[in-house]
PDB file of N, CA and C in Angstrom:
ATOM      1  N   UNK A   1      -9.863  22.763  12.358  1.00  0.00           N
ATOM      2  CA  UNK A   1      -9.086  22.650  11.139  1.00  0.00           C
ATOM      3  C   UNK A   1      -8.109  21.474  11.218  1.00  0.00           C
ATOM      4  N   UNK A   2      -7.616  21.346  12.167  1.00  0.00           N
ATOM      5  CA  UNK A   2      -6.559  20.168  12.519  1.00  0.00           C
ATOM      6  C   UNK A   2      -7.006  19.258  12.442  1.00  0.00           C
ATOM      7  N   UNK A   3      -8.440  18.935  13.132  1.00  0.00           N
ATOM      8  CA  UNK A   3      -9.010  17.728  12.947  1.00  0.00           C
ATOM      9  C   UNK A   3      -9.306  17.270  11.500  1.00  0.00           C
ATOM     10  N   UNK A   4      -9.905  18.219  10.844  1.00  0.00           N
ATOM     11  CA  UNK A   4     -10.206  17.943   9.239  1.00  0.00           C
ATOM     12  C   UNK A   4      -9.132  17.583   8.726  1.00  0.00           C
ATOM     13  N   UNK A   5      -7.971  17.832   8.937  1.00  0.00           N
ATOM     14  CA  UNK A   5      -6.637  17.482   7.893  1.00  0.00           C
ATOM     15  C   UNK A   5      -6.168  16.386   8.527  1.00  0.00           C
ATOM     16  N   UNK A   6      -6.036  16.447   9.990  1.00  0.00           N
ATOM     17  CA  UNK A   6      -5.882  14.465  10.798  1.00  0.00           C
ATOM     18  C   UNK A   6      -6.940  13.533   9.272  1.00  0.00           C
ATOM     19  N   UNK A   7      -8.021  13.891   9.392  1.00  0.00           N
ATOM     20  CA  UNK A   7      -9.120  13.154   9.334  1.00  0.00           C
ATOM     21  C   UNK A   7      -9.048  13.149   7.619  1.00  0.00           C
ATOM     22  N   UNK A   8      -8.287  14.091   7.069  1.00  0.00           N
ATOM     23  CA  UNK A   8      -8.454  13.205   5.508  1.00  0.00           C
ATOM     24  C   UNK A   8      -7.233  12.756   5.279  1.00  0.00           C
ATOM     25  N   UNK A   9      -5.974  12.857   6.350  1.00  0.00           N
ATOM     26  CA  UNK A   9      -4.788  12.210   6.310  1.00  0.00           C
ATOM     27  C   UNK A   9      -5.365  10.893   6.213  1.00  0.00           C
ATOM     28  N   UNK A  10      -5.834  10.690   7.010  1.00  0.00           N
ATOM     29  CA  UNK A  10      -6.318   8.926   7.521  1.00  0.00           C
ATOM     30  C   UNK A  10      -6.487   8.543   6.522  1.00  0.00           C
ATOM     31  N   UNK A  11      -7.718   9.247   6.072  1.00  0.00           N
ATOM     32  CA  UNK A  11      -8.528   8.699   4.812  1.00  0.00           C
ATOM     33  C   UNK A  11      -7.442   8.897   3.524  1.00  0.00           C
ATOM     34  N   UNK A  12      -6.828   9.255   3.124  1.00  0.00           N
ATOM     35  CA  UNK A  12      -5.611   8.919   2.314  1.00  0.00           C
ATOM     36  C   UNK A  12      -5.035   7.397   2.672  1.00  0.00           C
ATOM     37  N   UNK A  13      -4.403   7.421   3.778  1.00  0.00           N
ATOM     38  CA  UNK A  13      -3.470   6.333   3.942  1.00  0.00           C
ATOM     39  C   UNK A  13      -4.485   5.132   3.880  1.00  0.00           C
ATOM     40  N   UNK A  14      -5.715   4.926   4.585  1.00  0.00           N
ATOM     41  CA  UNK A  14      -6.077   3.978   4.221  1.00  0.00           C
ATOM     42  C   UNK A  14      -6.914   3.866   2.931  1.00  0.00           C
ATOM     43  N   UNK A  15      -6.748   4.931   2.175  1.00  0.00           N
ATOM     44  CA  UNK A  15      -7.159   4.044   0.580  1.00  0.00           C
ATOM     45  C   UNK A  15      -6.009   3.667   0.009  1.00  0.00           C
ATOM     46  N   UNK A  16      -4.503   4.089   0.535  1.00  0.00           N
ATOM     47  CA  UNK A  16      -3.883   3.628  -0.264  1.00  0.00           C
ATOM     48  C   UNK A  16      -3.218   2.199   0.433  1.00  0.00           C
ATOM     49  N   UNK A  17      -3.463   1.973   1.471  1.00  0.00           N
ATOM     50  CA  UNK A  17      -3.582   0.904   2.207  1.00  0.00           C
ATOM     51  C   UNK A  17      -4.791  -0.264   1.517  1.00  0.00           C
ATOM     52  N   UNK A  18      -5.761   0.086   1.328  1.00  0.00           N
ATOM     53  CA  UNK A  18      -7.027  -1.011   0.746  1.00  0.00           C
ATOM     54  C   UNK A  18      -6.080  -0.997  -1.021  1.00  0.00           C
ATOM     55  N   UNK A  19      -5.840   0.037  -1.634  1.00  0.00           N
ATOM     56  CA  UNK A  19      -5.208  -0.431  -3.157  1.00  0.00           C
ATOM     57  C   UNK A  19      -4.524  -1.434  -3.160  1.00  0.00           C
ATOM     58  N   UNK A  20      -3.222  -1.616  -1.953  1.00  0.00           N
ATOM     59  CA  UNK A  20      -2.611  -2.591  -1.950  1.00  0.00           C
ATOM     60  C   UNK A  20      -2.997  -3.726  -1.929  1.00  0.00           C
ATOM     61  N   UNK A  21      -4.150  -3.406  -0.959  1.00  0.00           N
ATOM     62  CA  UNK A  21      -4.753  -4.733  -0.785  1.00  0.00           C
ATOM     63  C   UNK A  21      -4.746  -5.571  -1.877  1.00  0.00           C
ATOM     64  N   UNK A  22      -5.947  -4.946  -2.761  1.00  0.00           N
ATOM     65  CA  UNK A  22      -6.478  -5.159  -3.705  1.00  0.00           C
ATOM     66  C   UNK A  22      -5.521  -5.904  -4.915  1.00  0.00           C
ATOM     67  N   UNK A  23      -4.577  -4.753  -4.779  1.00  0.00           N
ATOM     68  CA  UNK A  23      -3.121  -5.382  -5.972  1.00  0.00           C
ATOM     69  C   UNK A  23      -2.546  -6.589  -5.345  1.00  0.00           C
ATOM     70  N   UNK A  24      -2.588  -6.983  -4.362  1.00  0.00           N
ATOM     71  CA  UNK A  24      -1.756  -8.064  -3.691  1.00  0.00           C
ATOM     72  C   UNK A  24      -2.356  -9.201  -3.232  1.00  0.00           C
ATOM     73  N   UNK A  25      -3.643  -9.227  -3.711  1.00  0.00           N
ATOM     74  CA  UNK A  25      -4.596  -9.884  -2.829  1.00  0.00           C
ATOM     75  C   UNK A  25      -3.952 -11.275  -2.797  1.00  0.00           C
ATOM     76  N   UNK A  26      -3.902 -11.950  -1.693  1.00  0.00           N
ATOM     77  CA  UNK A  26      -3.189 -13.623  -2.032  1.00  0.00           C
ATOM     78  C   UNK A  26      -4.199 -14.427  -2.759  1.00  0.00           C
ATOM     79  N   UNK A  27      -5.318 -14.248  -2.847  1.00  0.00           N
ATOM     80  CA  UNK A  27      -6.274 -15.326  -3.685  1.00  0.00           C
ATOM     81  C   UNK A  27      -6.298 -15.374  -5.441  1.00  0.00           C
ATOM     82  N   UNK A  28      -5.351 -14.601  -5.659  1.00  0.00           N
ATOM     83  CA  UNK A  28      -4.514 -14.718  -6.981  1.00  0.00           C
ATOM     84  C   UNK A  28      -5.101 -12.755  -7.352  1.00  0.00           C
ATOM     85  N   UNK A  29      -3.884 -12.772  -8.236  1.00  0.00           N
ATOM     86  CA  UNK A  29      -3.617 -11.440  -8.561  1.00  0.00           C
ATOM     87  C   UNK A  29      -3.974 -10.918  -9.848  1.00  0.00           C
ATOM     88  N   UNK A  30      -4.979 -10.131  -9.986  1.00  0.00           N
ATOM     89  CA  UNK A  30      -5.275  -9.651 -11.222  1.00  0.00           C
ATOM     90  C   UNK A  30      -4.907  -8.456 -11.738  1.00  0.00           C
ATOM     91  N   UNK A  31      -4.167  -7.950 -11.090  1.00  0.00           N
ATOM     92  CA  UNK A  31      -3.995  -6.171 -11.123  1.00  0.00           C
ATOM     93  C   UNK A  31      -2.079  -6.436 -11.369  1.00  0.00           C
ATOM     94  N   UNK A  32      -1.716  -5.286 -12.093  1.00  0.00           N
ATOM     95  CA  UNK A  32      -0.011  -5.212 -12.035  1.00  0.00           C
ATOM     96  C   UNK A  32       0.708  -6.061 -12.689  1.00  0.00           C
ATOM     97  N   UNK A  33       2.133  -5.862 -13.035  1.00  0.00           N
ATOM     98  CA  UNK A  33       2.750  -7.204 -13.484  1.00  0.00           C
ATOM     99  C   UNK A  33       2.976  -8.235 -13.205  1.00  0.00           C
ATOM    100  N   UNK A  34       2.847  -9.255 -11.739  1.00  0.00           N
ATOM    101  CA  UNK A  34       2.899  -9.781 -11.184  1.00  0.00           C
ATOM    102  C   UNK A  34       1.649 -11.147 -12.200  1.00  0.00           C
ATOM    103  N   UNK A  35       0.706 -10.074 -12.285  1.00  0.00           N
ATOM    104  CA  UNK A  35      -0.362 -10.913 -12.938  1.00  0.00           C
ATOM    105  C   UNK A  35       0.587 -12.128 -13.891  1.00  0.00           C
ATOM    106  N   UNK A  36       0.997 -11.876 -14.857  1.00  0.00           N
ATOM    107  CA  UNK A  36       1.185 -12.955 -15.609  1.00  0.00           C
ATOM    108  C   UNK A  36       2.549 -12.997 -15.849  1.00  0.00           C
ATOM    109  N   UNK A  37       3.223 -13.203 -14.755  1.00  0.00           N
ATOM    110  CA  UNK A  37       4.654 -14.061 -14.387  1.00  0.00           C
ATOM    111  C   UNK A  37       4.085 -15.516 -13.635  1.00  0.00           C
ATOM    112  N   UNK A  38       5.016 -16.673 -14.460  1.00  0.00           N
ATOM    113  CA  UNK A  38       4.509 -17.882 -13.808  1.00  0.00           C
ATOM    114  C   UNK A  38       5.664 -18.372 -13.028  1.00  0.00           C
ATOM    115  N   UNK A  39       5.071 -17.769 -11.433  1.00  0.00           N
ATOM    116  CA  UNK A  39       6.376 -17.812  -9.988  1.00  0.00           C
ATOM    117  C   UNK A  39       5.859 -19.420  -9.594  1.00  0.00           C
ATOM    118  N   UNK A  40       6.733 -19.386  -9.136  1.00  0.00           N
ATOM    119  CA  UNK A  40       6.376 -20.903  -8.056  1.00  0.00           C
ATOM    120  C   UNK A  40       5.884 -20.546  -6.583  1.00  0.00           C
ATOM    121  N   UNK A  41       5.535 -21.564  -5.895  1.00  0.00           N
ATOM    122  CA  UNK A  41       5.050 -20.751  -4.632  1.00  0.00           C
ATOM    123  C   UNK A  41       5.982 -20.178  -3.995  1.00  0.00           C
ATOM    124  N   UNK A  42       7.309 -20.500  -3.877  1.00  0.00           N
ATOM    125  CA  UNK A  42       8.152 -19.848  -2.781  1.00  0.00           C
ATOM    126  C   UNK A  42       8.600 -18.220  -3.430  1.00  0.00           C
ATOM    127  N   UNK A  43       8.566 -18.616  -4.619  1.00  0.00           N
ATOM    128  CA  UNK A  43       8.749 -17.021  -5.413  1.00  0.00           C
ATOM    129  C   UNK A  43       7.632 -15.966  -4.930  1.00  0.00           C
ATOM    130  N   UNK A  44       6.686 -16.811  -5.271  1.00  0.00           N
ATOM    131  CA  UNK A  44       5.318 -15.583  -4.858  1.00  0.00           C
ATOM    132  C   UNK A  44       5.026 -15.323  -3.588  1.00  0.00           C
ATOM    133  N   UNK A  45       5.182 -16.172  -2.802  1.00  0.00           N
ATOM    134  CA  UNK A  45       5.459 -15.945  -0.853  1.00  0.00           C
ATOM    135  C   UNK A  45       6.851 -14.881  -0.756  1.00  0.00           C
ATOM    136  N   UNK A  46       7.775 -14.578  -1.395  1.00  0.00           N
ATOM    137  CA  UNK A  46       8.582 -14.100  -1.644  1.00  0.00           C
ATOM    138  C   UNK A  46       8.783 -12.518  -1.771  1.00  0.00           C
ATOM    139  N   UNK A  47       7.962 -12.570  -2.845  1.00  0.00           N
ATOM    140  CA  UNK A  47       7.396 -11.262  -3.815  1.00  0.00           C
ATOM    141  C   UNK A  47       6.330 -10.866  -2.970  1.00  0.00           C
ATOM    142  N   UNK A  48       5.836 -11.181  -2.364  1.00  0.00           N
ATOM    143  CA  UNK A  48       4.735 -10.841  -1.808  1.00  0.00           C
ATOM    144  C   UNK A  48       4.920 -10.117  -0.189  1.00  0.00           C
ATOM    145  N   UNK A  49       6.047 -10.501   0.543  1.00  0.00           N
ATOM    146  CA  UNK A  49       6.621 -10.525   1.890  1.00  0.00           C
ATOM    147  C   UNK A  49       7.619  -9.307   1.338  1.00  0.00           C
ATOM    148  N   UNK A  50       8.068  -9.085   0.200  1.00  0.00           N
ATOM    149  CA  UNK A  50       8.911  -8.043  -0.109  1.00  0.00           C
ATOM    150  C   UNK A  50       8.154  -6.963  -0.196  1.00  0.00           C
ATOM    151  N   UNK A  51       6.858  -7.354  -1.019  1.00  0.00           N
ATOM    152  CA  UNK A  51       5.794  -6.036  -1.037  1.00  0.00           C
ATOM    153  C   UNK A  51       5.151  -5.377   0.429  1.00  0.00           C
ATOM    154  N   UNK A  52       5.312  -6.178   1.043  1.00  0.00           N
ATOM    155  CA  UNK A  52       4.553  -5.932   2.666  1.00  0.00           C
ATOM    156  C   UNK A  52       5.616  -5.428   3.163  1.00  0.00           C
ATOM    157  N   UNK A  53       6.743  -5.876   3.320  1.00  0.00           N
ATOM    158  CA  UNK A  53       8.063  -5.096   3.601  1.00  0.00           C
ATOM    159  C   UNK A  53       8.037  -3.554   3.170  1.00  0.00           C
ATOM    160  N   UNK A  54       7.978  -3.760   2.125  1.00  0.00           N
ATOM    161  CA  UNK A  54       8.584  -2.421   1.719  1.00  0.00           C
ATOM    162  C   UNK A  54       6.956  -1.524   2.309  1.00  0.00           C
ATOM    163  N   UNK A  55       5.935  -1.542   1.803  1.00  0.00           N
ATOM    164  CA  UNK A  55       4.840  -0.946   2.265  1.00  0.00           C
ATOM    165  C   UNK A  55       4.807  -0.681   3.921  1.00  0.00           C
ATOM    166  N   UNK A  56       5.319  -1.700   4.617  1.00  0.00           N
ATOM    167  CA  UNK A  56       5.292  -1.435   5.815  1.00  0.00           C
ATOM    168  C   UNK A  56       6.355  -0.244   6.070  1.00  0.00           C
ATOM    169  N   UNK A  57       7.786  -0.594   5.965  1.00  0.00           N
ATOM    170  CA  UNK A  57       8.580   0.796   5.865  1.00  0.00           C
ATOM    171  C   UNK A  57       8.249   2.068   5.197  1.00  0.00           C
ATOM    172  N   UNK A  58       7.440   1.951   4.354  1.00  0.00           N
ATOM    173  CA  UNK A  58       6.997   3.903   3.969  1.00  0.00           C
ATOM    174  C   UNK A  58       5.767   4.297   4.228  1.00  0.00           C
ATOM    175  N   UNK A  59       5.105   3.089   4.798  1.00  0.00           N
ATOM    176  CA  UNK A  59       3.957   3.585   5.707  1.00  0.00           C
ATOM    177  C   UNK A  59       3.789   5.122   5.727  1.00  0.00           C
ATOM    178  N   UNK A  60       4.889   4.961   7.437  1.00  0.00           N
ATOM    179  CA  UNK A  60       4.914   6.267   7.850  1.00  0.00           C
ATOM    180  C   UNK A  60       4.956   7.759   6.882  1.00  0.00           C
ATOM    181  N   UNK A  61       6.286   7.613   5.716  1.00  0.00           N
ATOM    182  CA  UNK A  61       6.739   8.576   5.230  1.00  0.00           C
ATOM    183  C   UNK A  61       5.363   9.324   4.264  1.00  0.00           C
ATOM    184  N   UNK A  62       4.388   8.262   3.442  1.00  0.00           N
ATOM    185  CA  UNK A  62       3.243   8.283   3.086  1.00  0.00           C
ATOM    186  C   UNK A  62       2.556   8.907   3.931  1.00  0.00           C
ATOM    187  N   UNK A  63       2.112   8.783   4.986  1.00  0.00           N
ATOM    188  CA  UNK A  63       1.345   9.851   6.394  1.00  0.00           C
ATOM    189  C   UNK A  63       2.021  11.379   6.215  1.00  0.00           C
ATOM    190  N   UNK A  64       3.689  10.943   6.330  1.00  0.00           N
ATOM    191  CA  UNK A  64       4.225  12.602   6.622  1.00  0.00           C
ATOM    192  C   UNK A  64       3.488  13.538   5.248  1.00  0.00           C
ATOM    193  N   UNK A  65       4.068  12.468   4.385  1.00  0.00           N
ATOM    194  CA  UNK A  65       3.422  13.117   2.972  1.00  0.00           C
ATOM    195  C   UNK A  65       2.054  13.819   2.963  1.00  0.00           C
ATOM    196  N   UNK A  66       1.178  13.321   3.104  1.00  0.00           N
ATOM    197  CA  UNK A  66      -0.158  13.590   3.242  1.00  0.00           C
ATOM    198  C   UNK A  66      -0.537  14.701   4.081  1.00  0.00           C
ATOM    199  N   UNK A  67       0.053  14.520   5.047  1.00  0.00           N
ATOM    200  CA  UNK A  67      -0.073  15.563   6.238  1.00  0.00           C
ATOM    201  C   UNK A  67       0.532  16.888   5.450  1.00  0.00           C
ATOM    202  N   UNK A  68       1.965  16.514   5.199  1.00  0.00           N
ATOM    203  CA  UNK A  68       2.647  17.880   4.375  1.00  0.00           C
ATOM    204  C   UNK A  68       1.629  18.790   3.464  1.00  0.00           C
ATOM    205  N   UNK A  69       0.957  17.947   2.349  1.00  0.00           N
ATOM    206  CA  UNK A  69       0.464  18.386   1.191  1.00  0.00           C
ATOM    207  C   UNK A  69      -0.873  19.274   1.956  1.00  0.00           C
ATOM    208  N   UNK A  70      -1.598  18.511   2.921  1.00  0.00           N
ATOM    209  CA  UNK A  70      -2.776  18.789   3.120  1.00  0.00           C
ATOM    210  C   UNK A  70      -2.723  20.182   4.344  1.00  0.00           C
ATOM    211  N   UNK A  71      -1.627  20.501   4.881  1.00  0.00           N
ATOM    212  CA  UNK A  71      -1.170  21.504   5.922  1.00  0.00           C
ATOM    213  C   UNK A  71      -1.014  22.843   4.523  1.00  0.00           C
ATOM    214  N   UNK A  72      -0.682  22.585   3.374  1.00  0.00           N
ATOM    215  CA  UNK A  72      -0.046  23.561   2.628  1.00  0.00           C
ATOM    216  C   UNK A  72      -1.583  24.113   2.324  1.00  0.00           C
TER     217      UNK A  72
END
């Protein structure tokens, strides 16, 4: 049982890990508001290092989450 709930924890975090991707992709952005704001490059290197920031810090809390919901 533990293993099954490890094992769709994962699989949570990394789809919501690949979404980001997807929304952030650096080869230009089609998804979100970001789409059609006209940044300059240091803005969008910017915006973009803030998004990885912040994703990197709730990483974890996203896991606890998952784990929480999927234990209940």
């Amino acid at each position: 049982m533990k293993k099954a709930v490890l094992a769709i924890s994962v699989m949570v975090v990394l789809l919501v890990a690949v979404s980001q991707a997807v929304a952030w992709c650096p080869m230009g952005r089609g998804f979100g508001y970001a789409a059609n704001l006209k940044l300059t490059t240091e803005q969008s290197e910017k915006l973009n290092t803030l998004q990885q920031d912040f994703f990197k810090e709730t990483l974890h809390k996203q896991f606890e989450d998952a784990l929480q919901i999927y234990s209940l």
